[in-house]
Protein backbone atom coordinates (compact mmCIF):
# COMPACT_ATOMS: atom_id res chain seq x y z
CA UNK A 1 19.25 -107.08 55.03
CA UNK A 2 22.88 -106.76 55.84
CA UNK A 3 23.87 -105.28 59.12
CA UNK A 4 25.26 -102.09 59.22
CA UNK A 5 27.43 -102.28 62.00
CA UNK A 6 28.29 -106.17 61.07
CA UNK A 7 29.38 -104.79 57.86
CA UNK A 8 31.33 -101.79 59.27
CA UNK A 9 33.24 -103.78 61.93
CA UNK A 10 34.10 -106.32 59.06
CA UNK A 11 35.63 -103.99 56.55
CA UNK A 12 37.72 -102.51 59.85
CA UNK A 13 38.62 -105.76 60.79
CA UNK A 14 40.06 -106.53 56.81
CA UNK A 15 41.54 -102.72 56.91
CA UNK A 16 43.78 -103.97 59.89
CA UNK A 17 44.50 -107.02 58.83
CA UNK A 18 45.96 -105.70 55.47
CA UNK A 19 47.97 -102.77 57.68
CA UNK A 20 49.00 -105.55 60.35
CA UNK A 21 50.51 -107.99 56.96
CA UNK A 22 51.76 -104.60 54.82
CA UNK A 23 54.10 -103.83 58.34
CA UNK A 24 54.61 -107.54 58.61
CA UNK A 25 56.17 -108.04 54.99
CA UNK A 26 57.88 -104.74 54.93
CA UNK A 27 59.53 -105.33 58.55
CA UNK A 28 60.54 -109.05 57.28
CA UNK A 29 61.99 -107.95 54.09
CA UNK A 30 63.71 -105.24 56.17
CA UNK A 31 65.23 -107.75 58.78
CA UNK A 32 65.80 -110.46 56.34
CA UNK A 33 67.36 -108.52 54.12
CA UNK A 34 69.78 -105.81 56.51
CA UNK A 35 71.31 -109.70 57.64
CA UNK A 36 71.97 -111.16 54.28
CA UNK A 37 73.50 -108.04 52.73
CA UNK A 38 75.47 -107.49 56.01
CA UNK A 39 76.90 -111.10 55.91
CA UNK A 40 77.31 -111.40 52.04
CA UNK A 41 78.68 -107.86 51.64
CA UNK A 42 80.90 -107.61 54.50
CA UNK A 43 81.45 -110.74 55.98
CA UNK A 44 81.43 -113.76 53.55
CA UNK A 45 82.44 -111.66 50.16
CA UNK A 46 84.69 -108.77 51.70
CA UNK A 47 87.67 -109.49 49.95
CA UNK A 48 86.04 -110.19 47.20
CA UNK A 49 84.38 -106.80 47.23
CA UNK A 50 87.43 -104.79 48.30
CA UNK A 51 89.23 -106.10 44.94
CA UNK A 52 86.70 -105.46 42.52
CA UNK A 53 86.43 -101.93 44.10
CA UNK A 54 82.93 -102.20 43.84
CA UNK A 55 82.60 -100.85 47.83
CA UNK A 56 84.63 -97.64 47.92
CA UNK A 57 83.65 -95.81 51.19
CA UNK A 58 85.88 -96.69 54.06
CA UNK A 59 82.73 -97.54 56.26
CA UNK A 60 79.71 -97.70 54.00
CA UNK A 61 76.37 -95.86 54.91
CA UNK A 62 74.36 -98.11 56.91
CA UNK A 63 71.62 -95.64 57.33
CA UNK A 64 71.57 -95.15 53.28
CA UNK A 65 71.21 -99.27 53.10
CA UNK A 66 68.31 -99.54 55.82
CA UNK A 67 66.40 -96.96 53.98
CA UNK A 68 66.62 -98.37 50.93
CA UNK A 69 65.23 -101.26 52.32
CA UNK A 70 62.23 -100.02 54.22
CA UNK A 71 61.63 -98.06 51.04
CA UNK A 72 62.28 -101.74 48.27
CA UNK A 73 59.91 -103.75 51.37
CA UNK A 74 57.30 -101.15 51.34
CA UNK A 75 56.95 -101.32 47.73
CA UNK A 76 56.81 -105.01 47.55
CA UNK A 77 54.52 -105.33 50.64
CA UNK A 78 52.12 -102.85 48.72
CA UNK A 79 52.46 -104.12 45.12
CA UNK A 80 51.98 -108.00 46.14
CA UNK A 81 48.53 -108.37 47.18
CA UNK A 82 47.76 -106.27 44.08
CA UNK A 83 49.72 -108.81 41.32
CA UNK A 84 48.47 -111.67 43.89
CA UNK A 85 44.87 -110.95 42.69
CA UNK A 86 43.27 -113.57 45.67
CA UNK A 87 44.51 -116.16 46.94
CA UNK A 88 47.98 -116.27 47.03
CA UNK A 89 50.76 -119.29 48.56
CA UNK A 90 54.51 -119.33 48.95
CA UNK A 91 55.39 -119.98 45.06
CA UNK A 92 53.81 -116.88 43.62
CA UNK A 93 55.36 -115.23 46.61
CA UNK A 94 58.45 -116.23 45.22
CA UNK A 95 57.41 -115.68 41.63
CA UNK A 96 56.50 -112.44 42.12
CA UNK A 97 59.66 -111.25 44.28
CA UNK A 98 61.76 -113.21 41.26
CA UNK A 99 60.35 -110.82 38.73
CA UNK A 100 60.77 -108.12 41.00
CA UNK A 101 63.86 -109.01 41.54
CA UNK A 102 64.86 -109.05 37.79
CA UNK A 103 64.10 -105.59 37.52
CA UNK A 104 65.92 -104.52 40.82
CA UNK A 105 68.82 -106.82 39.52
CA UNK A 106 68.90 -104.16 35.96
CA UNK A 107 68.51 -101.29 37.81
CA UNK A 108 71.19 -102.00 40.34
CA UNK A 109 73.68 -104.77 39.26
CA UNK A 110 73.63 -103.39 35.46
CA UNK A 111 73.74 -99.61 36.20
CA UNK A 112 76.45 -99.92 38.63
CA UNK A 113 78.74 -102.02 36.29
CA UNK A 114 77.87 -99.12 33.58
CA UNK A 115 79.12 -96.47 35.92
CA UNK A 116 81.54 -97.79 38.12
CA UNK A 117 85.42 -99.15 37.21
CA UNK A 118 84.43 -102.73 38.53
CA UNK A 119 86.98 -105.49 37.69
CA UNK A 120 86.92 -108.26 36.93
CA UNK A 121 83.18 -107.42 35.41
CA UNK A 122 82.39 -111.13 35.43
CA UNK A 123 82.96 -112.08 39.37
CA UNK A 124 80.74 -108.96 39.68
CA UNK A 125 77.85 -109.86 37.84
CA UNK A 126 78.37 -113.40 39.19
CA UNK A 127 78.36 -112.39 43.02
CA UNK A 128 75.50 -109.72 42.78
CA UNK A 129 73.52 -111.85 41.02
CA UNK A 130 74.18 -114.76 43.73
CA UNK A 131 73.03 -112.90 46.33
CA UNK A 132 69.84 -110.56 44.29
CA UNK A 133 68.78 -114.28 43.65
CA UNK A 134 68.99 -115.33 47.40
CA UNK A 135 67.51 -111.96 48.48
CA UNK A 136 64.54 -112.15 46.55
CA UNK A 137 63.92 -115.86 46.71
CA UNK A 138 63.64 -115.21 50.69
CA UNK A 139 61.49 -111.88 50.17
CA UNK A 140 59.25 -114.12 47.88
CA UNK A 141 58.78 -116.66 51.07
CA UNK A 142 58.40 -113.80 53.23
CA UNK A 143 55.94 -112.13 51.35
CA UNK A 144 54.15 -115.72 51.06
CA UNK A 145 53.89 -116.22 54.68
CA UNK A 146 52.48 -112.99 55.47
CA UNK A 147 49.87 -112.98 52.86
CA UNK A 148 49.07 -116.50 52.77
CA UNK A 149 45.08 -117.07 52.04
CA UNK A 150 42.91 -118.97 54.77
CA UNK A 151 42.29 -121.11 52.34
CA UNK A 152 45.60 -121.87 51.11
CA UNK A 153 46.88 -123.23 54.49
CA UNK A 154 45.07 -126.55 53.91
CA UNK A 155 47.30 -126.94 50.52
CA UNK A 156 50.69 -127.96 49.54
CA UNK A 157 52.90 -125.28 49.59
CA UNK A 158 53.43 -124.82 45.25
CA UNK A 159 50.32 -126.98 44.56
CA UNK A 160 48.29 -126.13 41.71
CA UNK A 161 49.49 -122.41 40.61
């Protein structure tokens, strides 16, 4: 016969452990990704951005940006272990941020080139795609980390998927 308070303090323990690795993936998607777009958008592309217009407010809307994030790492924090079904490693971390990323990419890259004057449309698509594909490969290792399986540890990192 199982023990009731064994059992009880187990499923607590899992409860928290899920919590503690949801805030874990959503805070390192938040992080990861507030420095990347930061550097990409207004650092390393600037120019870039200022002549395809894509940018138009004078200073953009940080607050906007972070809170798309914390809502885009919430989602993917919650909707990973559910698509990991087990055991999950780095490369279907990555896999699954990839196809997550694909349809972030057509909601965001394609809608804004159907609704905004961006030109020249190719350097556009080229650059957002550049960095979507850089954002998502790292939330795929970050989601990887923090939901690693015990039993995964012991393995190469994109053994055997």
């Amino acid at each position: 016969m199982i023990n009731r308070r064994f059992l009880s303090a187990t499923i607590g323990y899992k409860r928290k452990m899920i919590n503690r690795r949801f805030l874990s993936a959503t805070i390192g998607y938040i992080v990861v990704t507030f420095i990347v777009a930061v550097l990409w958008h207004l650092v390393l592309f600037k120019g870039t951005y200022d002549q395809l217009g894509y940018i138009s407010r004078k200073e953009p809307s940080f607050l906007l940006g972070f809170l798309s994030m914390i809502f885009q790492g919430a989602v993917l924090a919650w909707l990973f272990p559910i698509f990991s079904k087990g055991e999950t490693t780095l490369g279907k971390g990555v896999r699954f941020a990839l196809v997550m990323g694909i349809y972030f990419w057509s909601c965001h890259v394609l809608a804004a080139a159907a609704k905004h004057d961006i030109s020249p449309l190719p350097t556009f698509l080229t650059i957002e795609t550049a960095f979507l594909l850089l954002q998502f490969i790292l939330a795929g290792l970050i989601l990887g980390v923090v939901y690693r399986s015990d039993s995964s540890l012991s393995e190469p990192v994109f053994a055997h998927e």
